[in-house]
PDB file of N, CA and C in Angstrom:
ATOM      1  N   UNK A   1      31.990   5.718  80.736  1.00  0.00           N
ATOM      2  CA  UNK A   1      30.817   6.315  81.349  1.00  0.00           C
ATOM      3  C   UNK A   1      30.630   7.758  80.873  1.00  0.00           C
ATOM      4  N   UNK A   2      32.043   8.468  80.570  1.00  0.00           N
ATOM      5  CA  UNK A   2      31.822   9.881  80.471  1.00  0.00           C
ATOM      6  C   UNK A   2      30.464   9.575  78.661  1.00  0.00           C
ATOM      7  N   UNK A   3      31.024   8.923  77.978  1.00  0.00           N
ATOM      8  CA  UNK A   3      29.972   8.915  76.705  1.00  0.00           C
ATOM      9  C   UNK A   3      28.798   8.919  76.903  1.00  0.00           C
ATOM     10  N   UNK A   4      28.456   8.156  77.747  1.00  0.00           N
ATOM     11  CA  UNK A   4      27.252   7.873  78.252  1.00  0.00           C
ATOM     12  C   UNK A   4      26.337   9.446  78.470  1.00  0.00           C
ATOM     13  N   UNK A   5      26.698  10.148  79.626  1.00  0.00           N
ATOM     14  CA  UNK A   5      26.036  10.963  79.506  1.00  0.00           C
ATOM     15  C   UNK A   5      26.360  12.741  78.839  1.00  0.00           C
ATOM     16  N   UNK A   6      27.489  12.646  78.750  1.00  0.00           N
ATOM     17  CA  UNK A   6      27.787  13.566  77.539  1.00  0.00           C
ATOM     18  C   UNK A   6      28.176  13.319  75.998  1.00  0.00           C
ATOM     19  N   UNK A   7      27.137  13.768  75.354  1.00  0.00           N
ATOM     20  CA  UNK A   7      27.025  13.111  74.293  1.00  0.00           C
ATOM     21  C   UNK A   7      25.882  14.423  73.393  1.00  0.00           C
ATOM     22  N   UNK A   8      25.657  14.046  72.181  1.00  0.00           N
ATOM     23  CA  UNK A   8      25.103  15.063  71.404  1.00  0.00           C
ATOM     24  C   UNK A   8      23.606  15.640  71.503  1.00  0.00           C
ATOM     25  N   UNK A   9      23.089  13.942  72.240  1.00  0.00           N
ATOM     26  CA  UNK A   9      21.854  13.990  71.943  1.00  0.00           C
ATOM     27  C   UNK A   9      21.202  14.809  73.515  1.00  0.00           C
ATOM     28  N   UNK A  10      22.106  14.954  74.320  1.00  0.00           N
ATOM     29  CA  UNK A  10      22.131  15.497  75.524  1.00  0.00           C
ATOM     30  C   UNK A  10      22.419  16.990  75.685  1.00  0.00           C
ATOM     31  N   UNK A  11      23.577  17.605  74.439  1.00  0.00           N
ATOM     32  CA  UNK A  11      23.583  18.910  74.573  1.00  0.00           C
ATOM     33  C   UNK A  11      22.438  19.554  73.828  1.00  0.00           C
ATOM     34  N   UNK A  12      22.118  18.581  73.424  1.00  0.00           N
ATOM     35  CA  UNK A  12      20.705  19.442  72.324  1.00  0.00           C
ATOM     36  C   UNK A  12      19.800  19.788  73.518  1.00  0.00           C
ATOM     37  N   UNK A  13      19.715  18.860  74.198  1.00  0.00           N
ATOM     38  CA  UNK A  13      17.789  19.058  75.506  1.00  0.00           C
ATOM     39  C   UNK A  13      18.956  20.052  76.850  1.00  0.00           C
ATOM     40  N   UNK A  14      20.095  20.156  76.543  1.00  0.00           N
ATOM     41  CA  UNK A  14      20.439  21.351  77.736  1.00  0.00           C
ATOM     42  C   UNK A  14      20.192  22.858  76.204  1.00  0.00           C
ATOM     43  N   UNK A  15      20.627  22.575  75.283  1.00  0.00           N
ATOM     44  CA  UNK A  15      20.425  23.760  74.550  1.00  0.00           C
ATOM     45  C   UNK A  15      19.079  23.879  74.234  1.00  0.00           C
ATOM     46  N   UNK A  16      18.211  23.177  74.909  1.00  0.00           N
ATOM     47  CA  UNK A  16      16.339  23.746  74.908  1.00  0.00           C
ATOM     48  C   UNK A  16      16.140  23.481  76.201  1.00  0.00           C
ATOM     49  N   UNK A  17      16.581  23.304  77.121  1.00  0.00           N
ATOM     50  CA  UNK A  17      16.493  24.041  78.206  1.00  0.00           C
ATOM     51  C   UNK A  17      17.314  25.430  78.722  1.00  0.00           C
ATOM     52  N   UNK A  18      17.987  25.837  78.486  1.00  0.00           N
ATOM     53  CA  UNK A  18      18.830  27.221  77.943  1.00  0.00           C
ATOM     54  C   UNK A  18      17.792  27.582  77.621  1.00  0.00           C
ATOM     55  N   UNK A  19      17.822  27.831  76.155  1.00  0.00           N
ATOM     56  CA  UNK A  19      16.554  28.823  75.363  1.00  0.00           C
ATOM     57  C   UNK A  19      15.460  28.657  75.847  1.00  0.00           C
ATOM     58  N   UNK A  20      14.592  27.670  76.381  1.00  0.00           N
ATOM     59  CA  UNK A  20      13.268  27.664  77.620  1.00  0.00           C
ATOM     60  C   UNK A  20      13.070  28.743  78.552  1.00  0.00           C
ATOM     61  N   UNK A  21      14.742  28.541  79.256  1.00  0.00           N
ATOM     62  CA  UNK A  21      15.144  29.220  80.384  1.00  0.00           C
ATOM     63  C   UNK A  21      14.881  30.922  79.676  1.00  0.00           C
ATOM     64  N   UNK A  22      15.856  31.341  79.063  1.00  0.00           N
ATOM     65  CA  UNK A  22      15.865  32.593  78.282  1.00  0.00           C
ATOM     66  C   UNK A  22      14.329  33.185  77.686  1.00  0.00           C
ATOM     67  N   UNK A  23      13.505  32.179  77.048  1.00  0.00           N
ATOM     68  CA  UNK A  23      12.126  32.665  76.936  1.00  0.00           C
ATOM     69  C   UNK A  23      11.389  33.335  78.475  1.00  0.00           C
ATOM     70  N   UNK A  24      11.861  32.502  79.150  1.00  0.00           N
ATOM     71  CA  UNK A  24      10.817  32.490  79.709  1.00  0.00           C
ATOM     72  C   UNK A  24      11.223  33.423  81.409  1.00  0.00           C
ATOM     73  N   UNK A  25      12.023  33.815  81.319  1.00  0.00           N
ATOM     74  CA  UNK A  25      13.073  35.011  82.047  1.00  0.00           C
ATOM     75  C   UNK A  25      12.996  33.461  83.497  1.00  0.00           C
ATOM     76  N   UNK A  26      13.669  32.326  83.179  1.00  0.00           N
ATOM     77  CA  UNK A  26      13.703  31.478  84.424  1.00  0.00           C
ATOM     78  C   UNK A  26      15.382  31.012  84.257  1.00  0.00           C
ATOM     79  N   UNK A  27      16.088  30.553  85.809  1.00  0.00           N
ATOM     80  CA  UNK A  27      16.979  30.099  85.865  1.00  0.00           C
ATOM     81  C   UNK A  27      17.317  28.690  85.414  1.00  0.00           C
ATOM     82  N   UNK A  28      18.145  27.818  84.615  1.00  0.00           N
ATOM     83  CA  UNK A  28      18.383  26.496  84.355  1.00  0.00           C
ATOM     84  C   UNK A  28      17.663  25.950  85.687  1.00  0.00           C
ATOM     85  N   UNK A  29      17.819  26.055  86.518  1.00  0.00           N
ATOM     86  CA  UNK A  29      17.704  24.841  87.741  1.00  0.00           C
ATOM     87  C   UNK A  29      16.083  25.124  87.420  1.00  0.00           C
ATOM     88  N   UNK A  30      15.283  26.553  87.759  1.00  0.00           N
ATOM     89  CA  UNK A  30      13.869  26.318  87.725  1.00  0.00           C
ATOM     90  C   UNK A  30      13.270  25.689  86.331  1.00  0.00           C
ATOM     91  N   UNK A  31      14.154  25.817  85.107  1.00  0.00           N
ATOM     92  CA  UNK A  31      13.233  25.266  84.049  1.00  0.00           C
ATOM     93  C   UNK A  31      13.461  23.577  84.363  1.00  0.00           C
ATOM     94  N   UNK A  32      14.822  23.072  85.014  1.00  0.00           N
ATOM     95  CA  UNK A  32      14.872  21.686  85.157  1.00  0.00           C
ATOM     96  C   UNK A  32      13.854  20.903  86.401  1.00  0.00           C
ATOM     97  N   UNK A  33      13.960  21.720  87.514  1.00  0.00           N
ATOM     98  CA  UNK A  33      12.779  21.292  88.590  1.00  0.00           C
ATOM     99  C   UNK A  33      11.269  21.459  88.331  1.00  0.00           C
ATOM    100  N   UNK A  34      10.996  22.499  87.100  1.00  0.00           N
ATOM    101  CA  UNK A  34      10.007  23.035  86.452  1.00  0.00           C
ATOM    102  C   UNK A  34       9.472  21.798  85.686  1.00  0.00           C
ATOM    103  N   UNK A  35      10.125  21.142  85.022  1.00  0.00           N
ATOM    104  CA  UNK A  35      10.179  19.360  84.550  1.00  0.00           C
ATOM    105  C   UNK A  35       9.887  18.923  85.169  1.00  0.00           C
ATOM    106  N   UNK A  36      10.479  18.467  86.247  1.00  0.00           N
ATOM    107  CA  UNK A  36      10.268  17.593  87.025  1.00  0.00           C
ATOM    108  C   UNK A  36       8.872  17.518  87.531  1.00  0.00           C
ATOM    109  N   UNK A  37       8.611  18.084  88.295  1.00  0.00           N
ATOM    110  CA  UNK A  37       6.737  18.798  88.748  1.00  0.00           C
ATOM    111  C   UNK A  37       5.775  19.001  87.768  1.00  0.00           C
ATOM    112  N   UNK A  38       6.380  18.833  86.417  1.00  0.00           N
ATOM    113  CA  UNK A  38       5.092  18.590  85.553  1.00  0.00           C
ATOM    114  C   UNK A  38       4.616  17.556  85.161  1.00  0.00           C
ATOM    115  N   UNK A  39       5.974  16.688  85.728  1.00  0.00           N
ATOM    116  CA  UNK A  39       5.567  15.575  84.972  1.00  0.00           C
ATOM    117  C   UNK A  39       3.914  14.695  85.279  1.00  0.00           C
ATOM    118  N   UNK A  40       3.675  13.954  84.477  1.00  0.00           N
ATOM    119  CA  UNK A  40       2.321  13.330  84.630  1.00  0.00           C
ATOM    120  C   UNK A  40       2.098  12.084  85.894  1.00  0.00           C
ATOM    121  N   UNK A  41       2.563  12.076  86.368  1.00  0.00           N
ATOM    122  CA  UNK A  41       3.321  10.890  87.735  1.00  0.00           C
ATOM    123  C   UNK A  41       3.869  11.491  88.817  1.00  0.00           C
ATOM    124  N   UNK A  42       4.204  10.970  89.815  1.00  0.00           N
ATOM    125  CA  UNK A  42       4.466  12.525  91.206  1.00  0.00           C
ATOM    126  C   UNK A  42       5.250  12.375  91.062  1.00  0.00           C
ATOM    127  N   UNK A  43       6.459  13.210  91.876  1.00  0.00           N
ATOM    128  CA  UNK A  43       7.984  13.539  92.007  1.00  0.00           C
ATOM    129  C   UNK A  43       8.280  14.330  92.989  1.00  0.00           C
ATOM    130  N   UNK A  44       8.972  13.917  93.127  1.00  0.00           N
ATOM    131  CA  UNK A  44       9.661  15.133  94.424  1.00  0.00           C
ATOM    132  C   UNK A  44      11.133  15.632  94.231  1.00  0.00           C
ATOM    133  N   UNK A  45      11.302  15.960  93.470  1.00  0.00           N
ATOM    134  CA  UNK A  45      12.890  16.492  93.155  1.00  0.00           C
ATOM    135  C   UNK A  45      13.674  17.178  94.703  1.00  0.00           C
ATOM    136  N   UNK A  46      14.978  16.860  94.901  1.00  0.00           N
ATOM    137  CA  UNK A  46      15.656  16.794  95.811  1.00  0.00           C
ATOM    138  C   UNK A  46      16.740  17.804  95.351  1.00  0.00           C
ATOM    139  N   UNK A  47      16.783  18.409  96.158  1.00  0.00           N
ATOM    140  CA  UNK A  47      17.508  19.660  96.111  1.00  0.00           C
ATOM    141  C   UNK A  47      18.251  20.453  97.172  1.00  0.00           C
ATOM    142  N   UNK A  48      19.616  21.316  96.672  1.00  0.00           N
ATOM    143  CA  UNK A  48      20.717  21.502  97.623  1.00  0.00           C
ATOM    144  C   UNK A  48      21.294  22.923  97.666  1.00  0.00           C
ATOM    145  N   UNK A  49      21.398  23.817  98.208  1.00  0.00           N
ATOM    146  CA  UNK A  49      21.425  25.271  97.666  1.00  0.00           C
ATOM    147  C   UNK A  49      22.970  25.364  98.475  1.00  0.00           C
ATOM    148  N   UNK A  50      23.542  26.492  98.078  1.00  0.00           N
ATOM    149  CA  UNK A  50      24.760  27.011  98.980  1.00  0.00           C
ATOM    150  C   UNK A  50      24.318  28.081 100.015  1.00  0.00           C
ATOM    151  N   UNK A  51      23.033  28.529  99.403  1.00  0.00           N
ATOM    152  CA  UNK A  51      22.765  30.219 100.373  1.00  0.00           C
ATOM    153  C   UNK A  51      21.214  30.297 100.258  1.00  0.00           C
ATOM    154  N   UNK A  52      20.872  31.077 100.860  1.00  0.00           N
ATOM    155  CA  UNK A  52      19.267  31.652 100.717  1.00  0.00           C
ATOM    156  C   UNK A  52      18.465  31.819  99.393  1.00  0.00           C
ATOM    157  N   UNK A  53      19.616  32.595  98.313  1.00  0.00           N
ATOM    158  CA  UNK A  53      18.805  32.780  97.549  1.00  0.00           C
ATOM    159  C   UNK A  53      18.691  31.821  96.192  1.00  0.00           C
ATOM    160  N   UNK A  54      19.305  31.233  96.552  1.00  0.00           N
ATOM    161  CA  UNK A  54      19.472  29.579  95.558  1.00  0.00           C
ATOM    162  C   UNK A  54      18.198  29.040  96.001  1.00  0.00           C
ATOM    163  N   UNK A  55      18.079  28.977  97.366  1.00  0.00           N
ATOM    164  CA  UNK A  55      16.891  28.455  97.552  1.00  0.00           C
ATOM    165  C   UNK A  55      15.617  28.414  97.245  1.00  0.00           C
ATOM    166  N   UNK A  56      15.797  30.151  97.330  1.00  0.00           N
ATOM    167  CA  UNK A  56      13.909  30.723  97.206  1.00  0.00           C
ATOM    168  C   UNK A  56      14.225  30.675  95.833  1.00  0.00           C
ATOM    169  N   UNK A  57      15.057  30.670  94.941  1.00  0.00           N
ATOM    170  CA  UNK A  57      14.764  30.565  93.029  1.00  0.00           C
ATOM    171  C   UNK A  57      14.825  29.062  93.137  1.00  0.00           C
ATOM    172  N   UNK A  58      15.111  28.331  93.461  1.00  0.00           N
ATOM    173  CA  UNK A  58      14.634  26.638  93.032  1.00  0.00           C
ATOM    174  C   UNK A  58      13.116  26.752  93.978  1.00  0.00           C
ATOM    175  N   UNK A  59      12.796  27.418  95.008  1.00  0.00           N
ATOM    176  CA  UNK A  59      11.411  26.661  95.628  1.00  0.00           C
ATOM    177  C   UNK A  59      10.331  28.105  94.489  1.00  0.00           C
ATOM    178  N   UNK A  60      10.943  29.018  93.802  1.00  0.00           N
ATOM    179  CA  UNK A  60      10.151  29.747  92.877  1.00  0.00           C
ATOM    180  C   UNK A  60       9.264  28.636  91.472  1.00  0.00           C
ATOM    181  N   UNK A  61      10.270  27.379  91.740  1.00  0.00           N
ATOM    182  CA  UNK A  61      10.272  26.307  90.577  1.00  0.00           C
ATOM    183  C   UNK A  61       8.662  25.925  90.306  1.00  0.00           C
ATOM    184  N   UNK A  62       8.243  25.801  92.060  1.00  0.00           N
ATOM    185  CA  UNK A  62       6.842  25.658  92.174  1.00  0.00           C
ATOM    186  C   UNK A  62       5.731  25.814  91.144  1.00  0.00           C
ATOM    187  N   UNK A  63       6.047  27.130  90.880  1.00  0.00           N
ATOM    188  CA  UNK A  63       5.141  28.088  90.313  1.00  0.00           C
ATOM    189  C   UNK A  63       5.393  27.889  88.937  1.00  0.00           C
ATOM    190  N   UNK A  64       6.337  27.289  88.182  1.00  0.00           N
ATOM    191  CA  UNK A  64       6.600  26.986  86.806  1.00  0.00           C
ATOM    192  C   UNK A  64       5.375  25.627  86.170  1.00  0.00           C
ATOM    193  N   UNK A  65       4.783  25.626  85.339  1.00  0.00           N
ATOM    194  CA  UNK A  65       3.455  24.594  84.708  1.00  0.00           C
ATOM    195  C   UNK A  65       3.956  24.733  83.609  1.00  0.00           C
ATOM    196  N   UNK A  66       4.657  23.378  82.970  1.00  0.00           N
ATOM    197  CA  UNK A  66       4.748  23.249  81.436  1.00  0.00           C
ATOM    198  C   UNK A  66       3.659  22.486  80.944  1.00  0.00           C
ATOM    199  N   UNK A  67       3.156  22.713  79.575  1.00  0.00           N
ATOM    200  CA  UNK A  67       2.311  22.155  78.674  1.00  0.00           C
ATOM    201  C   UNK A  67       2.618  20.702  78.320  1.00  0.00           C
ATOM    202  N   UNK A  68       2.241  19.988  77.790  1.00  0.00           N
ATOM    203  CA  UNK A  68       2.366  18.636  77.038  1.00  0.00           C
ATOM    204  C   UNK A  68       3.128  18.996  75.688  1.00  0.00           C
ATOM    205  N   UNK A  69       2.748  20.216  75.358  1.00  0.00           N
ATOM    206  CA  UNK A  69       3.781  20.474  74.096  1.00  0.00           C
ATOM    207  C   UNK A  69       5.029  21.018  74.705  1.00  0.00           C
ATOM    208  N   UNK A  70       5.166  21.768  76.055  1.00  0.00           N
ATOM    209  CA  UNK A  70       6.286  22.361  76.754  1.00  0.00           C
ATOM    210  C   UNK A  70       7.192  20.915  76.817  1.00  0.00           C
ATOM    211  N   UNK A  71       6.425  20.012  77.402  1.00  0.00           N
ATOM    212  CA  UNK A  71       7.572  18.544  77.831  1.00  0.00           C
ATOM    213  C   UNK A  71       8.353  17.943  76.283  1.00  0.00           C
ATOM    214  N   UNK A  72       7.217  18.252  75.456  1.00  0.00           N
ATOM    215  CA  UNK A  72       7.609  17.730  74.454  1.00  0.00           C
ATOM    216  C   UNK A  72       9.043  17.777  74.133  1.00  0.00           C
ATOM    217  N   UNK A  73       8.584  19.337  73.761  1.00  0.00           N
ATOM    218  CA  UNK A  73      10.028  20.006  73.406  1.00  0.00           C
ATOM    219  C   UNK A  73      10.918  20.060  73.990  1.00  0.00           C
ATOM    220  N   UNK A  74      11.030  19.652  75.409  1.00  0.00           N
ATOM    221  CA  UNK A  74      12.089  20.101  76.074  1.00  0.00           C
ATOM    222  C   UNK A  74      13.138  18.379  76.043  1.00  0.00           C
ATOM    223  N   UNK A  75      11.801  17.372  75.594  1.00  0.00           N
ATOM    224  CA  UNK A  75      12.185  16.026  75.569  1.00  0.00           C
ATOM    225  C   UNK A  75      13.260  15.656  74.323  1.00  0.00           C
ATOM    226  N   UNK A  76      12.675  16.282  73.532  1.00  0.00           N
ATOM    227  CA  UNK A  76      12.300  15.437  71.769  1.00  0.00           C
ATOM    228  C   UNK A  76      12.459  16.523  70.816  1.00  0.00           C
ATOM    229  N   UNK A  77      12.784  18.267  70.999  1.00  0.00           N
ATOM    230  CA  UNK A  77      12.877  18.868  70.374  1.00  0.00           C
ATOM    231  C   UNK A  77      11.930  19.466  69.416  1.00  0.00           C
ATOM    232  N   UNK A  78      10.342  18.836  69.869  1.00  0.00           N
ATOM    233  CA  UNK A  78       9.310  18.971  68.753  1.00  0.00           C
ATOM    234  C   UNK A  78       8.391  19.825  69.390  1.00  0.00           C
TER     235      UNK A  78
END
């Protein structure tokens, strides 16, 4: 199972979500919930904080709108 999801083709879309994150002055979790809410279909991403301010930066996620070329890239590298 561990192959399954660690694997090459998986550190590549965390290493463009990293550099997403870094463009775009956002935390991993908001560029990943930032996904989620763009997608073209509803979602409700489910989410778990330790403290307050985990919180208000994942519910900041809100406010994140990726492009069709944003998903792209963050999919497929293109």
């Amino acid at each position: 199972m561990y192959k399954v999801y660690f694997n090459e083709d998986n550190y590549e879309r965390y290493r463009r979500v990293r550099k997403t994150a870094r463009e775009r002055g956002l935390s991993i979790s908001q560029v990943v919930l930032g996904y989620i809410i763009s997608q073209p279909f509803p979602s409700i991403p489910i989410i778990g904080s330790d403290n307050v301010e985990q919180m208000a930066k994942s519910m900041e996620a809100g406010d994140v709108n990726f492009s069709a070329a944003d998903l792209a890239y963050l999919e497929n590298g293109e």
